[in-house]
N, C-alpha and C. Protein backbone atom coordinates (compact mmCIF):
# COMPACT_ATOMS: atom_id res chain seq x y z
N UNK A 1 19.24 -191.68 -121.42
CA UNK A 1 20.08 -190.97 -120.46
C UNK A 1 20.37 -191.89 -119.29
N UNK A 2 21.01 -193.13 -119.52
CA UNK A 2 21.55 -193.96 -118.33
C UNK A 2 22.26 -193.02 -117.11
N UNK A 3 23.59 -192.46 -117.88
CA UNK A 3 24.38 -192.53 -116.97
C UNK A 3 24.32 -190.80 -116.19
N UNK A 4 24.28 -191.20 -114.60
CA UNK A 4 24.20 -190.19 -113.66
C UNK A 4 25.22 -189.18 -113.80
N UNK A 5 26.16 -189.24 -113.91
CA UNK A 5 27.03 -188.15 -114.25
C UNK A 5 26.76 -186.89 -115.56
N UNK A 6 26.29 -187.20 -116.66
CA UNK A 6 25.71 -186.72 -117.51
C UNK A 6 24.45 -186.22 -117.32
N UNK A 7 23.47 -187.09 -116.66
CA UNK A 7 22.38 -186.35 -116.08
C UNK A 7 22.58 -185.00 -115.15
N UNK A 8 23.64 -185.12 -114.11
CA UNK A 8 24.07 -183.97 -113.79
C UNK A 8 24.63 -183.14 -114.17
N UNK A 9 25.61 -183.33 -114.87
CA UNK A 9 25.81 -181.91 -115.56
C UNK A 9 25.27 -181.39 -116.49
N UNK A 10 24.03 -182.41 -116.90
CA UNK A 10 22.91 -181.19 -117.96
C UNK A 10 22.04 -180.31 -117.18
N UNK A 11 22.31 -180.10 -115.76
CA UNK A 11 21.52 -179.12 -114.84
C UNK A 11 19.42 -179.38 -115.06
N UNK A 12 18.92 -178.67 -114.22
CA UNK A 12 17.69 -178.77 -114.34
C UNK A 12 16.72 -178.83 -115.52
N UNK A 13 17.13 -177.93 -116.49
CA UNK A 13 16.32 -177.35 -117.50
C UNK A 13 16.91 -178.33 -118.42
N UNK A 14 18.45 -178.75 -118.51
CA UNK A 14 18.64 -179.50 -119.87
C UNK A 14 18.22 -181.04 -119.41
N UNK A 15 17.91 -181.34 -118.40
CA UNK A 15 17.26 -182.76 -117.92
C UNK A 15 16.50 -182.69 -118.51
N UNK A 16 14.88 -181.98 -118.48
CA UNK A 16 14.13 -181.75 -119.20
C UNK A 16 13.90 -181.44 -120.69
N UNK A 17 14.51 -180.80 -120.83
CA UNK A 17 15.29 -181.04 -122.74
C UNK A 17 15.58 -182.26 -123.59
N UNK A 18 16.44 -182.70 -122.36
CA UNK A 18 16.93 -183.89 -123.07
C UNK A 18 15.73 -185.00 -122.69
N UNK A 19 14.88 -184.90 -122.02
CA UNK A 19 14.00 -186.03 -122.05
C UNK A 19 12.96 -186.00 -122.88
N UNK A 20 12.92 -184.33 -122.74
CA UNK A 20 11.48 -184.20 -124.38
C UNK A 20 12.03 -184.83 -125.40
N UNK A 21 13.66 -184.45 -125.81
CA UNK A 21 13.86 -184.88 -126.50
C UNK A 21 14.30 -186.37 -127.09
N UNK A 22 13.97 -187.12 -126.28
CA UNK A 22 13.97 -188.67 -125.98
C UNK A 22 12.19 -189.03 -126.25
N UNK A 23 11.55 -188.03 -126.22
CA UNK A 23 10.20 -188.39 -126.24
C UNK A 23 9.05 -187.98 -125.27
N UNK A 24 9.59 -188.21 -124.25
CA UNK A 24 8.86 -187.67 -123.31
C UNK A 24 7.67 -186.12 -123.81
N UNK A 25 6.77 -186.53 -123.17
CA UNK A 25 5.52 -185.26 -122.95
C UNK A 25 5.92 -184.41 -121.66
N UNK A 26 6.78 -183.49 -121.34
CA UNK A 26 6.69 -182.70 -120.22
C UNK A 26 6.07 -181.00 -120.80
N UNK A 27 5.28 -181.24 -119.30
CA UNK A 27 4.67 -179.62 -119.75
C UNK A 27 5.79 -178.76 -119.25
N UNK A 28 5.17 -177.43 -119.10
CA UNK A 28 5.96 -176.41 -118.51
C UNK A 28 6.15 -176.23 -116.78
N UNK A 29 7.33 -175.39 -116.39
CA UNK A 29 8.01 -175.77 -114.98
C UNK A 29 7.35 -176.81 -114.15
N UNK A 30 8.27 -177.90 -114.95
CA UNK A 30 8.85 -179.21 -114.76
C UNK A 30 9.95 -179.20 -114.24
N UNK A 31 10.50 -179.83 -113.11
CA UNK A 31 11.91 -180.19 -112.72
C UNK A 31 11.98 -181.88 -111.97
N UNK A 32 12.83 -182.03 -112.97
CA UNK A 32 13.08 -183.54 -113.17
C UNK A 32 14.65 -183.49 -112.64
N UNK A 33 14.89 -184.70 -111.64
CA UNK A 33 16.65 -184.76 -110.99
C UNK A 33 17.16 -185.56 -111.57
N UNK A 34 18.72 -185.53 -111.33
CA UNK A 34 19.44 -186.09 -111.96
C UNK A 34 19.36 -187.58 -111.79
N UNK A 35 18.26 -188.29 -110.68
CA UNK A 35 19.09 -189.64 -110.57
C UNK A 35 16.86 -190.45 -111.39
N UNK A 36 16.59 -189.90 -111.62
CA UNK A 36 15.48 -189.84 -112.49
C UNK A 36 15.67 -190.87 -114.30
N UNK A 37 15.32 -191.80 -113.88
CA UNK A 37 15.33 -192.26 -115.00
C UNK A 37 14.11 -193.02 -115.93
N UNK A 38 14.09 -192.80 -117.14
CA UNK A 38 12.43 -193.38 -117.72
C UNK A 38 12.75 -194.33 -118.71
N UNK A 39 12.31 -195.33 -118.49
CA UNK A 39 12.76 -196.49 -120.14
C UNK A 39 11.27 -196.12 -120.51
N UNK A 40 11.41 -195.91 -122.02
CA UNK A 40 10.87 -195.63 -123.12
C UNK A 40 9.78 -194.18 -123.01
N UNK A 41 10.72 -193.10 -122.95
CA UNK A 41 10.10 -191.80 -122.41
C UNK A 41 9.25 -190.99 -123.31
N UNK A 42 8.75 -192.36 -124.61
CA UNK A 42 8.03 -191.67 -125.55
C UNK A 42 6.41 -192.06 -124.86
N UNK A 43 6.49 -192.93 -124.05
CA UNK A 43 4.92 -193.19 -122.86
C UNK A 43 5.03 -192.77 -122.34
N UNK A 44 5.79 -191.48 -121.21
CA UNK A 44 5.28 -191.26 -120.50
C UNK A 44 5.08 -189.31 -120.30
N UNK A 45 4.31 -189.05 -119.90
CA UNK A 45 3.39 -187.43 -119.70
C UNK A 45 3.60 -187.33 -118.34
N UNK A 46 4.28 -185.95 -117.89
CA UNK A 46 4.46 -185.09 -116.92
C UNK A 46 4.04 -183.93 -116.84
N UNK A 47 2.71 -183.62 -116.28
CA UNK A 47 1.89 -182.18 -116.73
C UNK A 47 2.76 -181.04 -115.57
N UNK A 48 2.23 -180.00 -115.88
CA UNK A 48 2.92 -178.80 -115.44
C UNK A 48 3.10 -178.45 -114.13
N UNK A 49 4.16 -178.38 -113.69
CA UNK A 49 4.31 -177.59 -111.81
C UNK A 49 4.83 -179.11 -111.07
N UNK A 50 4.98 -180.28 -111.76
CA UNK A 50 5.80 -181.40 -111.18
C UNK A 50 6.89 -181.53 -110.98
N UNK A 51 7.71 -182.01 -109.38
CA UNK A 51 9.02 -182.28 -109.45
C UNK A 51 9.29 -183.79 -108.96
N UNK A 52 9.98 -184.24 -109.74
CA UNK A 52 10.23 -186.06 -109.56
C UNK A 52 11.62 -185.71 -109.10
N UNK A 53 11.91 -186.06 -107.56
CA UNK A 53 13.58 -185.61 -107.25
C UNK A 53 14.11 -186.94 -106.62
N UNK A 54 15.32 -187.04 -106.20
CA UNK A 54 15.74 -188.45 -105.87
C UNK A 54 15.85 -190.10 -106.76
N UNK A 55 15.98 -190.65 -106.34
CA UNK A 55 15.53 -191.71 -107.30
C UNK A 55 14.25 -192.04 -107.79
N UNK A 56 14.02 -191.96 -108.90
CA UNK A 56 12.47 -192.07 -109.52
C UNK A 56 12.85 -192.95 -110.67
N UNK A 57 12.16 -194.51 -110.51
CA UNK A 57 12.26 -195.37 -111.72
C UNK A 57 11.07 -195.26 -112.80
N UNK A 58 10.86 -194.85 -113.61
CA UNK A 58 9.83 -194.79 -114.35
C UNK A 58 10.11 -196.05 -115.41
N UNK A 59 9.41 -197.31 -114.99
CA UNK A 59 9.56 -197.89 -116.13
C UNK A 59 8.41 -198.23 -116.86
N UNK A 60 7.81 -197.54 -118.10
CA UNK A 60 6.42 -197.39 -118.75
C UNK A 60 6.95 -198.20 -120.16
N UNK A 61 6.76 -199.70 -119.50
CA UNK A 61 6.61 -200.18 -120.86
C UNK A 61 4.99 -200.04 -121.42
N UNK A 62 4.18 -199.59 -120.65
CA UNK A 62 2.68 -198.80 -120.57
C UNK A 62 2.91 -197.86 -120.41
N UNK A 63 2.06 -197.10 -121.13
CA UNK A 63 1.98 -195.14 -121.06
C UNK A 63 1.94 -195.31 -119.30
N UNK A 64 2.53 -193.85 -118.83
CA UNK A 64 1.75 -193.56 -117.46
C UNK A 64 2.17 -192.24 -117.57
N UNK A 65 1.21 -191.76 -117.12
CA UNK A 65 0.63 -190.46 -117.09
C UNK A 65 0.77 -189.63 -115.74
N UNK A 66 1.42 -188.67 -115.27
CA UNK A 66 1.99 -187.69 -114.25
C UNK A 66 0.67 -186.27 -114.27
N UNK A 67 0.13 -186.47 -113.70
CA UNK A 67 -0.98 -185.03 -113.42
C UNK A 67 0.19 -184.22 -113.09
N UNK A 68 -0.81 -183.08 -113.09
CA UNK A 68 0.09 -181.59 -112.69
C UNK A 68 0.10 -181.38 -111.43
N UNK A 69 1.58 -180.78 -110.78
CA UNK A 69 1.87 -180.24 -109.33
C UNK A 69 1.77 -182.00 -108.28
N UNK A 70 2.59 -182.74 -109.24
CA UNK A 70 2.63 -183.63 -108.17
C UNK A 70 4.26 -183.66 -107.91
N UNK A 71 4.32 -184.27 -106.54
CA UNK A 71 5.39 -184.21 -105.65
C UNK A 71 5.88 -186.01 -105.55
N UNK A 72 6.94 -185.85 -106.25
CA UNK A 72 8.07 -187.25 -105.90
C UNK A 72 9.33 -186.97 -105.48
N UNK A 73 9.58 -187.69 -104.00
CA UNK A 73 10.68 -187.55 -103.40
C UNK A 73 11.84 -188.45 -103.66
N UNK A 74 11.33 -189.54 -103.97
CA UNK A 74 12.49 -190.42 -104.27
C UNK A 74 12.36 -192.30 -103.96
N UNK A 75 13.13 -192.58 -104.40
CA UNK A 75 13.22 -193.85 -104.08
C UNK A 75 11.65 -194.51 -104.40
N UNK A 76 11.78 -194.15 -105.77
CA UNK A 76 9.89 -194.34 -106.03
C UNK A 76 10.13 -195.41 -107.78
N UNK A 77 9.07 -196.32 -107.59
CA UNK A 77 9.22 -197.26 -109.12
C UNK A 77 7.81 -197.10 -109.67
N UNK A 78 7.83 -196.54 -110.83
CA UNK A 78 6.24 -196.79 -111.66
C UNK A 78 6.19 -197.66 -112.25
N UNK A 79 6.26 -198.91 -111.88
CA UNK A 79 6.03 -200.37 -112.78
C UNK A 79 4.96 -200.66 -112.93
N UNK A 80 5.15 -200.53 -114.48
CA UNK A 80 3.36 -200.55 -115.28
C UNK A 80 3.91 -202.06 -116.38
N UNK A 81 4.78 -202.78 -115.88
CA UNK A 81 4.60 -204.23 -116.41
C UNK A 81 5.07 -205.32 -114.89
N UNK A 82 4.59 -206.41 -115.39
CA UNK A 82 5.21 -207.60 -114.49
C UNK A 82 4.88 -208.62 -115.56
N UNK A 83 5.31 -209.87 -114.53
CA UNK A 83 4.57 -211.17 -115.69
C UNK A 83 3.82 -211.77 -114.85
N UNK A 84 2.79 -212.83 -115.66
CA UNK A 84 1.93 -213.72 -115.33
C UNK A 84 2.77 -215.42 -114.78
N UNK A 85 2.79 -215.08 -113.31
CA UNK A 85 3.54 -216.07 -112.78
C UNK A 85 2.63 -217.17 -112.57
N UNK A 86 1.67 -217.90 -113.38
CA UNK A 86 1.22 -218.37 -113.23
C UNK A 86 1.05 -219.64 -114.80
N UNK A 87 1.93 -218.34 -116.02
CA UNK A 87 1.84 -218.81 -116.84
C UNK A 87 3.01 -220.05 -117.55
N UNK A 88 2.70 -220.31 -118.61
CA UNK A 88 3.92 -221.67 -118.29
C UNK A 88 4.86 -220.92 -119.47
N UNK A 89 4.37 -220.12 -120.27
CA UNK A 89 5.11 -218.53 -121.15
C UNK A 89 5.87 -217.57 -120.36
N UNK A 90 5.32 -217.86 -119.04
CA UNK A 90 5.74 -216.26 -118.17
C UNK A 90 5.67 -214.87 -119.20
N UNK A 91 4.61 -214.98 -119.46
CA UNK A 91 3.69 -213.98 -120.54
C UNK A 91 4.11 -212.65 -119.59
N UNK A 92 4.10 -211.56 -120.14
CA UNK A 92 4.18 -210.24 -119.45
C UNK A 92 2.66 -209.86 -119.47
N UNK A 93 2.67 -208.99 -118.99
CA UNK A 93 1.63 -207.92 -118.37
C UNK A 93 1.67 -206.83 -118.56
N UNK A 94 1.43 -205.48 -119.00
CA UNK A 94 1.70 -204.42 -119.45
C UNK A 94 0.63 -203.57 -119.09
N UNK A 95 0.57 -202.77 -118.00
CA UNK A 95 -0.79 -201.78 -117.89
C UNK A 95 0.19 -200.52 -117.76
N UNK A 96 -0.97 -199.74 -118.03
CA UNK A 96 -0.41 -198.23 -117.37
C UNK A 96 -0.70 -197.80 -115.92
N UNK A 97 -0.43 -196.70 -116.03
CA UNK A 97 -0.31 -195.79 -114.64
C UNK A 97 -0.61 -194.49 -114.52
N UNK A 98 -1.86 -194.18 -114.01
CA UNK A 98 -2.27 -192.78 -114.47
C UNK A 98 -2.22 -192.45 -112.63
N UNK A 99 -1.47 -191.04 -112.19
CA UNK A 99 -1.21 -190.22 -111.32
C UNK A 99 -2.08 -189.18 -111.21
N UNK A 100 -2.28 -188.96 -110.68
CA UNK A 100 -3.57 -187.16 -110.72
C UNK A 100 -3.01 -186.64 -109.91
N UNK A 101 -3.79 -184.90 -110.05
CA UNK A 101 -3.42 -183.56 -109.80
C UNK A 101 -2.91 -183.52 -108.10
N UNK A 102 -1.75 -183.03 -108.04
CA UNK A 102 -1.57 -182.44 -106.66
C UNK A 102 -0.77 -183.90 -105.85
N UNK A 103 -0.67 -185.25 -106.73
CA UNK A 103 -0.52 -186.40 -105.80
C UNK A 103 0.66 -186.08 -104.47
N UNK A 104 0.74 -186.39 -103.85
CA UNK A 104 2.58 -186.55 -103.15
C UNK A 104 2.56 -187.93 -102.88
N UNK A 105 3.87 -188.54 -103.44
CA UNK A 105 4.75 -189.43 -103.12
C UNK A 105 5.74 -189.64 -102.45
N UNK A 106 5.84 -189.84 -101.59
CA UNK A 106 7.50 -189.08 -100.48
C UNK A 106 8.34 -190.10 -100.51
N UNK A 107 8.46 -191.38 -100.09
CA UNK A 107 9.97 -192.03 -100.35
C UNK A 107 9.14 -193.60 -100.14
N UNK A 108 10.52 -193.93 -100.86
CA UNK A 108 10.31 -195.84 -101.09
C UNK A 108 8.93 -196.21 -101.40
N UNK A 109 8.32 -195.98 -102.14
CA UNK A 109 6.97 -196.24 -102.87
C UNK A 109 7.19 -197.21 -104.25
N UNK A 110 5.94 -198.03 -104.52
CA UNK A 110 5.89 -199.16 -105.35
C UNK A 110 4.76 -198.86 -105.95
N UNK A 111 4.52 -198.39 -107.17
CA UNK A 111 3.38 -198.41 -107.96
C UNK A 111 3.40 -199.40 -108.82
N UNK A 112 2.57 -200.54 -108.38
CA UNK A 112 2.57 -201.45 -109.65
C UNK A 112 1.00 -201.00 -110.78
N UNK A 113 1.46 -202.18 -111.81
CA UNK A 113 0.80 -201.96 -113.30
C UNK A 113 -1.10 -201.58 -113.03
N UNK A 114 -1.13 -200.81 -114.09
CA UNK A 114 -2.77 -200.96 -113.69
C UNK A 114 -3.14 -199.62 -112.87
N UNK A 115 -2.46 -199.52 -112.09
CA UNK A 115 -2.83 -198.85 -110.74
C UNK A 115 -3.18 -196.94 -111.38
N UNK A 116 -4.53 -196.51 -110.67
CA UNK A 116 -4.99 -195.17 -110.66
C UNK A 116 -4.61 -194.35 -109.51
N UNK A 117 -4.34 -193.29 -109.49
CA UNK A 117 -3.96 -192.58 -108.38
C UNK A 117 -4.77 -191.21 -108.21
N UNK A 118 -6.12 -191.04 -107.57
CA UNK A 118 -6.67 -190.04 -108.05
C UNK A 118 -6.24 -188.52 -107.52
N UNK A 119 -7.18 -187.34 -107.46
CA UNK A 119 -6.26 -186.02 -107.50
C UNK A 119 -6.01 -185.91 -106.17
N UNK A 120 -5.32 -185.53 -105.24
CA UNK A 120 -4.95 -184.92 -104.37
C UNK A 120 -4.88 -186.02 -103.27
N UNK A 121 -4.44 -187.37 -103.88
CA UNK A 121 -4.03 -188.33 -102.92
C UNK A 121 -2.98 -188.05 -102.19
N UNK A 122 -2.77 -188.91 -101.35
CA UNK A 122 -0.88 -189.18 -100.70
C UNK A 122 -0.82 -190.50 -100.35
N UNK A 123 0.46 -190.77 -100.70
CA UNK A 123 1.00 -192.72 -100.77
C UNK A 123 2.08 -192.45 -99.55
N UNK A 124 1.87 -193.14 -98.17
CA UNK A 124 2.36 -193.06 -97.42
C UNK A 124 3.86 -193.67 -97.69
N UNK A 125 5.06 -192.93 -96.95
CA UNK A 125 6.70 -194.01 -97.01
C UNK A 125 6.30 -195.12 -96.55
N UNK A 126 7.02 -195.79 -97.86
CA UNK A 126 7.12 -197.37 -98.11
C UNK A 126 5.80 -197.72 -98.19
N UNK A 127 5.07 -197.56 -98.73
CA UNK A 127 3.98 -198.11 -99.69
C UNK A 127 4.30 -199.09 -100.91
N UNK A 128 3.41 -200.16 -100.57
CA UNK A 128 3.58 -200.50 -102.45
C UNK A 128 1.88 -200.18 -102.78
N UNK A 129 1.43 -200.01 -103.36
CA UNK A 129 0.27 -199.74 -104.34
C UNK A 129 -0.10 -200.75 -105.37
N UNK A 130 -1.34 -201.40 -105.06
CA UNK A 130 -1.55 -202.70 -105.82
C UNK A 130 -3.26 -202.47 -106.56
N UNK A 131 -3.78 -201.40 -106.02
CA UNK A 131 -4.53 -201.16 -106.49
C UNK A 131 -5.29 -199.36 -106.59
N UNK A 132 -6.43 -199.54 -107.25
CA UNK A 132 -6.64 -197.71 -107.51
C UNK A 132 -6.73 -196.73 -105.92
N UNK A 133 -6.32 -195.68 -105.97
CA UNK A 133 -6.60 -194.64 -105.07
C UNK A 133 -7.36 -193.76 -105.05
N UNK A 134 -8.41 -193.70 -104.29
CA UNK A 134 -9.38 -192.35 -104.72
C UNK A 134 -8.94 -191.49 -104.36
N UNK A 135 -9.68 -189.67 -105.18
CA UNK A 135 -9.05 -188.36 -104.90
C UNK A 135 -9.41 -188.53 -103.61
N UNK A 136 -8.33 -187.73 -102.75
CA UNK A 136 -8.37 -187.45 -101.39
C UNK A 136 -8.19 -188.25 -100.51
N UNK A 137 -7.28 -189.20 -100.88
CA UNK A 137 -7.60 -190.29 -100.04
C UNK A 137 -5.61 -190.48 -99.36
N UNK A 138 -5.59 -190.85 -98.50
CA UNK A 138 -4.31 -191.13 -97.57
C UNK A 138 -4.13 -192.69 -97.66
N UNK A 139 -3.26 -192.96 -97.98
CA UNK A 139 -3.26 -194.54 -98.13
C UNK A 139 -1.51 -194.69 -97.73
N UNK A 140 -1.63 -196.37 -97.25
CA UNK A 140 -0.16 -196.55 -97.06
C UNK A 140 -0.09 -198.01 -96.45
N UNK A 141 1.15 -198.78 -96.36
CA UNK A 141 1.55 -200.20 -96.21
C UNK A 141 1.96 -200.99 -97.37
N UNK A 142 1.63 -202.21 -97.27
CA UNK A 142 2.07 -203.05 -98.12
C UNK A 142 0.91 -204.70 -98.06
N UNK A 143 -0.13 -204.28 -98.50
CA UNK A 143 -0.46 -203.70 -99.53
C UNK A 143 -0.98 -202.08 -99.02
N UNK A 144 -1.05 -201.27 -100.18
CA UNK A 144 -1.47 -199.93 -99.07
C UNK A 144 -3.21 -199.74 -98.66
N UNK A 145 -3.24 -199.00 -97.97
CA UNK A 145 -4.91 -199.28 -97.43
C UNK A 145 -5.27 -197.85 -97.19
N UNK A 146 -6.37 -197.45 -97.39
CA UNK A 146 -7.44 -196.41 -97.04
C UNK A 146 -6.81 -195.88 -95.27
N UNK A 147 -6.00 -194.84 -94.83
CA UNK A 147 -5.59 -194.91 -93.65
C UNK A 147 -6.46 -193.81 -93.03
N UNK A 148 -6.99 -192.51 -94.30
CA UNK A 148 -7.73 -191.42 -94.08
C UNK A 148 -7.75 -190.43 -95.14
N UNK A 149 -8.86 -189.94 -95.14
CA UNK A 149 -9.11 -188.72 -96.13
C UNK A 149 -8.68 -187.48 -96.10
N UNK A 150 -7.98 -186.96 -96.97
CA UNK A 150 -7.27 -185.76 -96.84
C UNK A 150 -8.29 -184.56 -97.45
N UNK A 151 -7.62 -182.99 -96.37
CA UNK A 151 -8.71 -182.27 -96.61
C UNK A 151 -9.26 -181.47 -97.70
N UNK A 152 -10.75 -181.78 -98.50
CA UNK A 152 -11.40 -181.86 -99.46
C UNK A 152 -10.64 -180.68 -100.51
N UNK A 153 -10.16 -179.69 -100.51
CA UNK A 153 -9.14 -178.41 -100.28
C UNK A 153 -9.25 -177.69 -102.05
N UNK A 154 -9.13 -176.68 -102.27
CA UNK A 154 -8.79 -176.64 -103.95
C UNK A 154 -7.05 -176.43 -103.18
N UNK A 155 -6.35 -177.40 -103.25
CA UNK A 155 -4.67 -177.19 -103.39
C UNK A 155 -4.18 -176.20 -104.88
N UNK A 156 -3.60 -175.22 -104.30
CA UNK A 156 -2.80 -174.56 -105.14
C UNK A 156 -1.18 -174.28 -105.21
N UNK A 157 -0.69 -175.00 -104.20
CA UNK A 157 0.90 -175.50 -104.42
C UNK A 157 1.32 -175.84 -105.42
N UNK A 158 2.69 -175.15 -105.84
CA UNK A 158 3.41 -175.62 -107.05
C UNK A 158 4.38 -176.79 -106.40
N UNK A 159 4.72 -177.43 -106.69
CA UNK A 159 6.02 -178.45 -106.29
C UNK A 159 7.48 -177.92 -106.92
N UNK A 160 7.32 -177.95 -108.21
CA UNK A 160 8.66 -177.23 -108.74
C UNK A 160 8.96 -176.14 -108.32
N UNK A 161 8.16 -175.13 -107.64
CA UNK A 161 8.68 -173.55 -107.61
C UNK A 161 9.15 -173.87 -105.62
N UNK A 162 8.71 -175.22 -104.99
CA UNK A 162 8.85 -175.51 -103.69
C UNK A 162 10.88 -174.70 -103.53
């Protein structure tokens, strides 16, 4: 599903359709936007009550994995490959990307390869992410850093029904 115009006029529910049907694992009320795009959407899992809105690059040449009731605003890349710039192959790199329950992502964020995101984190605007996040944890910059712990909470917010 390259092109944005088509993404929009398949409305909310056939975004989601058409990406299961590309492969993708989405659970139930899921809402995925039109400017949302995934190369190879047979890696990647979006559990239930998630909305990815704005620009969202998902590129999983590694599985990566979307917990449930997480919040993406936009202008966000899940790059779960790079290469080994060190090599005289320029060999790639290929990790995944596992997200947990409740995350929020709000704008211009960089998840590179490898990287864990545990439950009920938040990745501050304009973050890049170079390494794991523990649950509860507030992080942000470039590289992002431990800024503060968010409160211990059972969160029961849906994002899609927001």
């Amino acid at each position: 599903m390259t092109f944005y115009p088509f993404r929009k006029l398949l409305g909310a529910s056939g975004r989601v359709r058409a990406w299961r049907a590309l492969g993708a694992d989405i659970g139930a009320n899921v809402t995925i936007g039109p400017r949302v795009t995934m190369r190879f959407p047979d890696r990647v899992s979006i559990k239930q009550g998630s909305s990815l809105g704005g620009r969202v690059n998902v590129d999983s040449w590694a599985p990566i994995s979307i917990g449930a009731n997480v919040l993406m605003n936009g202008d966000i890349d899940l790059l779960s490959a790079q290469h080994d710039v060190d090599s005289p192959d320029f060999v790639g790199d290929a990790r995944g990307i596992v997200i947990g329950d409740y995350v929020w992502l709000p704008l211009g964020i960089k998840i590179m390869p490898g990287v864990s995101i545990g439950r009920c984190a938040v990745v501050g605007t304009g973050s890049i992410v170079t390494s794991d996040v523990e649950p509860y944890a507030v992080v942000a910059g470039n590289p992002a850093r431990l800024v503060k712990k968010r409160a211990e909470v059972d969160f029961v917010y849906v994002p899609s029904d927001l």
